[in-house]
N, C-alpha and C. Protein backbone atom coordinates (compact mmCIF):
# COMPACT_ATOMS: atom_id res chain seq x y z
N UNK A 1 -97.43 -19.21 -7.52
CA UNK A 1 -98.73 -19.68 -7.96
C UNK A 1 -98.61 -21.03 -8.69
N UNK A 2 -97.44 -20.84 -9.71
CA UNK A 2 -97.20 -22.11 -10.16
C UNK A 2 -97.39 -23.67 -9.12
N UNK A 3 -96.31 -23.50 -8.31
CA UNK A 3 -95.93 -24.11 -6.93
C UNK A 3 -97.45 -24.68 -6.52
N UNK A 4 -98.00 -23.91 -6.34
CA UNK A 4 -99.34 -24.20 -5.49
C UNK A 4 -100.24 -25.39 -6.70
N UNK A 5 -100.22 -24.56 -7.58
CA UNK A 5 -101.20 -25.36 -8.42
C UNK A 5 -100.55 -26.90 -8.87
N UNK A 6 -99.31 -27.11 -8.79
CA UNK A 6 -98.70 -28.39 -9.37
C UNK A 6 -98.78 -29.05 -7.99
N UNK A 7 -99.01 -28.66 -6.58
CA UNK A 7 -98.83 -29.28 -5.85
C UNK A 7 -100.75 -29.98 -5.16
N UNK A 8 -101.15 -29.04 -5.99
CA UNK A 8 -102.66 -29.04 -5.71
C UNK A 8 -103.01 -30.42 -6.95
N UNK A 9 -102.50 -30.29 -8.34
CA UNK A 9 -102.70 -31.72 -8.32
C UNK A 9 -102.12 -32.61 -8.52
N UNK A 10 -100.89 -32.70 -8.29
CA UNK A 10 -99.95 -33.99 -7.30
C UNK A 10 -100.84 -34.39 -5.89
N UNK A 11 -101.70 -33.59 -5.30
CA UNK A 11 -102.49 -34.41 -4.12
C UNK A 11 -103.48 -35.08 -4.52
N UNK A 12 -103.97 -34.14 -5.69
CA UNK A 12 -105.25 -34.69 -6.80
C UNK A 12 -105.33 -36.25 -6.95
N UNK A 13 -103.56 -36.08 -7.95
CA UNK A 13 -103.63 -37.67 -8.18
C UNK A 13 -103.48 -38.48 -7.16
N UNK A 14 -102.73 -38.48 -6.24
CA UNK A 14 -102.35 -39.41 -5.48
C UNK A 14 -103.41 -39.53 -4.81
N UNK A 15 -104.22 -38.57 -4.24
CA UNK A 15 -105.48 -38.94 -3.43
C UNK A 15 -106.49 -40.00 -4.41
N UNK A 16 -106.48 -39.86 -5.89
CA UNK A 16 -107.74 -40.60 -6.31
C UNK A 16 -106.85 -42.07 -6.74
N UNK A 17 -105.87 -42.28 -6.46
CA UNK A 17 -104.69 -43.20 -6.88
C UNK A 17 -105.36 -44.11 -5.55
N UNK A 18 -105.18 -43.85 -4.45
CA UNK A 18 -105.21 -44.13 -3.10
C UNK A 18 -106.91 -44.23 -3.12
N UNK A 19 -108.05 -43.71 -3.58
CA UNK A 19 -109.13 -44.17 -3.33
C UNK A 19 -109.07 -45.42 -4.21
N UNK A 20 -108.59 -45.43 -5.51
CA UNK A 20 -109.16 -46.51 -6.93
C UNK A 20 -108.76 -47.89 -6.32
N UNK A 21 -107.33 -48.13 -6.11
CA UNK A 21 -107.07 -49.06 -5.93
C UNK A 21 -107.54 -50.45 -4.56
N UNK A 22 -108.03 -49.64 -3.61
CA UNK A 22 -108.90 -50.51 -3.00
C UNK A 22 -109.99 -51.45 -3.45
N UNK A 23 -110.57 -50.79 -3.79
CA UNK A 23 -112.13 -50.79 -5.18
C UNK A 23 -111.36 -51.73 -5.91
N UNK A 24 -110.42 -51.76 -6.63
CA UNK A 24 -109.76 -52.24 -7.68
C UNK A 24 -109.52 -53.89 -6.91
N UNK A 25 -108.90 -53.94 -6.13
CA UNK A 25 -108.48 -55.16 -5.71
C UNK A 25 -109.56 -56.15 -4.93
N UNK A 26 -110.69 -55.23 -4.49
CA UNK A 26 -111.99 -55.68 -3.86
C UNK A 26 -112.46 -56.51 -5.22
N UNK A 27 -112.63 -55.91 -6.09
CA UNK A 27 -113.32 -56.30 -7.30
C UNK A 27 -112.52 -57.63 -8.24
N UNK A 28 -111.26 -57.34 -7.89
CA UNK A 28 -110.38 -58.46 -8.13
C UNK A 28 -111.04 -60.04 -7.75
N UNK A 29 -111.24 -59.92 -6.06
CA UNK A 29 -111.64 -60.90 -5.37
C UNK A 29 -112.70 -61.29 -5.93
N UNK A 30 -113.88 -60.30 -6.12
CA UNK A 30 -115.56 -60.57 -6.30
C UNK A 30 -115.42 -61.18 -7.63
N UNK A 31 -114.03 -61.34 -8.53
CA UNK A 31 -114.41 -61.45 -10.19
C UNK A 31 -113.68 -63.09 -9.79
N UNK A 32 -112.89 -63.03 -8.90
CA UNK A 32 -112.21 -64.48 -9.03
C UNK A 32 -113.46 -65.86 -9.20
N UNK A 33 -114.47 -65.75 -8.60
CA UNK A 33 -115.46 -66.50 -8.37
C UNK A 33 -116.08 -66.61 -9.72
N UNK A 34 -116.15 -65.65 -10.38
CA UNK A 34 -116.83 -65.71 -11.96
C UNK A 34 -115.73 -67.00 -12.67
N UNK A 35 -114.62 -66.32 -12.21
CA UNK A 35 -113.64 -67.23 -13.25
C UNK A 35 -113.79 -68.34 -12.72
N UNK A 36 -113.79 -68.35 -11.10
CA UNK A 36 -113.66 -70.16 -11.08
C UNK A 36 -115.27 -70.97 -11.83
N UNK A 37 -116.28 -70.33 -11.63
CA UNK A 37 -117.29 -70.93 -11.94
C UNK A 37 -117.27 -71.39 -13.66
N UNK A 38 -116.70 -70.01 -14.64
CA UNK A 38 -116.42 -70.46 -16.35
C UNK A 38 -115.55 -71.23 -16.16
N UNK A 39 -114.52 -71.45 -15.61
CA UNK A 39 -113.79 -72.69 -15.10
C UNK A 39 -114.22 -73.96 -15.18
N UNK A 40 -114.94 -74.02 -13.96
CA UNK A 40 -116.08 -75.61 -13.95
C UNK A 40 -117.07 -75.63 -15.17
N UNK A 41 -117.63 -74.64 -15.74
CA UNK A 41 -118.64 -74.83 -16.88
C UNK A 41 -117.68 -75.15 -17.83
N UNK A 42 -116.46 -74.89 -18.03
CA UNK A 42 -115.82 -75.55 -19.67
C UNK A 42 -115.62 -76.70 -19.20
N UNK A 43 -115.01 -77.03 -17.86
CA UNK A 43 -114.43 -78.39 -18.19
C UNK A 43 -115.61 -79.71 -18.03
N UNK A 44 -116.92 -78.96 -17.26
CA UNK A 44 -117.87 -79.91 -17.54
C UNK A 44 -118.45 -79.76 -18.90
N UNK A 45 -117.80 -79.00 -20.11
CA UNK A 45 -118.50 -79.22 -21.31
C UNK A 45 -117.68 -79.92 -22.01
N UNK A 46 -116.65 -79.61 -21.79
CA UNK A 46 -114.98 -81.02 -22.00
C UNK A 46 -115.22 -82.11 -22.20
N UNK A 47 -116.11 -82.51 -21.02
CA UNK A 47 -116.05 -83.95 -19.84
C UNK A 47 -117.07 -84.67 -20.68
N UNK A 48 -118.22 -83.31 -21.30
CA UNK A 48 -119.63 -84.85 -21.72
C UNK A 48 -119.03 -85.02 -23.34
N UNK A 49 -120.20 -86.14 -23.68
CA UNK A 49 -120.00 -86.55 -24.79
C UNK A 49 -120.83 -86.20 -25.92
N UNK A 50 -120.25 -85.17 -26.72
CA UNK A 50 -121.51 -84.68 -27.25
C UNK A 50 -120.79 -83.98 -28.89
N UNK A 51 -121.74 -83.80 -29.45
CA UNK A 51 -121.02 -83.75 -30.91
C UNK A 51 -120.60 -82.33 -30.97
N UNK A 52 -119.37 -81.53 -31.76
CA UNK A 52 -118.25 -80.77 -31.59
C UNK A 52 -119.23 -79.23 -32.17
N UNK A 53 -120.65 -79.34 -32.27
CA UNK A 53 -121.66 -77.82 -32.46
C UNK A 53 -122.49 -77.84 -31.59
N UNK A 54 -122.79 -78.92 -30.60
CA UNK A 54 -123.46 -78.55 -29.58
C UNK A 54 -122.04 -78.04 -27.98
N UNK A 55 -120.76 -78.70 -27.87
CA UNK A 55 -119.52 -78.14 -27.69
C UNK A 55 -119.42 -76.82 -27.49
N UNK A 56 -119.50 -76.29 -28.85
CA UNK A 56 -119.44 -74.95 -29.28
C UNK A 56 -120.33 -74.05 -28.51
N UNK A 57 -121.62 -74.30 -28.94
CA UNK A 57 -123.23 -73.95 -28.28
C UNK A 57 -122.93 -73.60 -26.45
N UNK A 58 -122.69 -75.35 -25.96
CA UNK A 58 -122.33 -74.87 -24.44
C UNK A 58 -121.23 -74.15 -24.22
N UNK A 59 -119.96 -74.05 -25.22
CA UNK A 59 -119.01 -72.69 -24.53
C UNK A 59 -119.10 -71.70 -24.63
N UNK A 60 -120.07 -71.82 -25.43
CA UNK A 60 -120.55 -69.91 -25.70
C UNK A 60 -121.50 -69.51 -24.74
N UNK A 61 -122.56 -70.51 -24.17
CA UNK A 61 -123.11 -69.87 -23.21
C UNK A 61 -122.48 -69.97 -21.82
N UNK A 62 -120.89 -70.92 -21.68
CA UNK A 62 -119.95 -70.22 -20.51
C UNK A 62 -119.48 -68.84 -20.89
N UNK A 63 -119.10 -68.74 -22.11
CA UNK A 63 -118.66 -67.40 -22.13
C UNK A 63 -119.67 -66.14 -21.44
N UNK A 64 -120.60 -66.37 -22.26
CA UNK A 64 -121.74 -65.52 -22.06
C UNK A 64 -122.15 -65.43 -20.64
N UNK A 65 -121.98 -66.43 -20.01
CA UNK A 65 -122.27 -66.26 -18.52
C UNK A 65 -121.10 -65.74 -17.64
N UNK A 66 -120.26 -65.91 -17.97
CA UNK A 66 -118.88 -65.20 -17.30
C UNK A 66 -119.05 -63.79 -17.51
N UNK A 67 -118.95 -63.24 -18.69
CA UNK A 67 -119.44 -61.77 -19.09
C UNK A 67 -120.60 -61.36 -18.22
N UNK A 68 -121.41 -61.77 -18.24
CA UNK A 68 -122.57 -61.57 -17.40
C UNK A 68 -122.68 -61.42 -15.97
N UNK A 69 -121.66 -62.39 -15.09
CA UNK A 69 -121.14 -62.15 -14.16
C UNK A 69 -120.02 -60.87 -13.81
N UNK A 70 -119.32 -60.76 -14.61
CA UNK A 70 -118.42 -59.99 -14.67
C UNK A 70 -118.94 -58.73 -14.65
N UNK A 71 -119.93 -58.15 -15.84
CA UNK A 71 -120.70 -56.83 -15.78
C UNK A 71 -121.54 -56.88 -14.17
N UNK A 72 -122.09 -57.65 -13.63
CA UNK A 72 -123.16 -57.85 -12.57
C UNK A 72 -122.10 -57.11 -11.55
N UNK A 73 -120.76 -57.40 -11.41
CA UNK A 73 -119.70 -57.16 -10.15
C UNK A 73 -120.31 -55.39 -10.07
């Protein structure tokens, strides 16, 4: 009985091991695009010329939009 039940979930895991990680790496892809985009939003906040609390102001709303993207996946 033992036998049965340790082998019942050794299939357990490996079966939900074998569903997650698809999902997992799909989602990988769909998040890469978030990053490249907070990517381009810092370095176009880099790039202008603007005093070091409005700086601040636009990286927080890259942050905030990356997060936002990220939850949306």
């Amino acid at each position: 009985m033992k036998k049965a039940i340790a082998l019942a979930l050794a299939t357990a895991l490996l079966l939900s091991v074998a569903l997650y990680f698809p999902k997992s790496a799909e989602a990988q892809i769909r998040s890469a695009g978030c990053y490249r985009e907070w990517n381009a939003c810092r370095t176009g906040a880099f790039e202008q010329d603007v005093s070091w609390w409005k700086l601040a102001l636009i990286l927080t709303v890259c942050d905030l939009g990356l997060g936002r993207c990220l939850l949306a996946l």
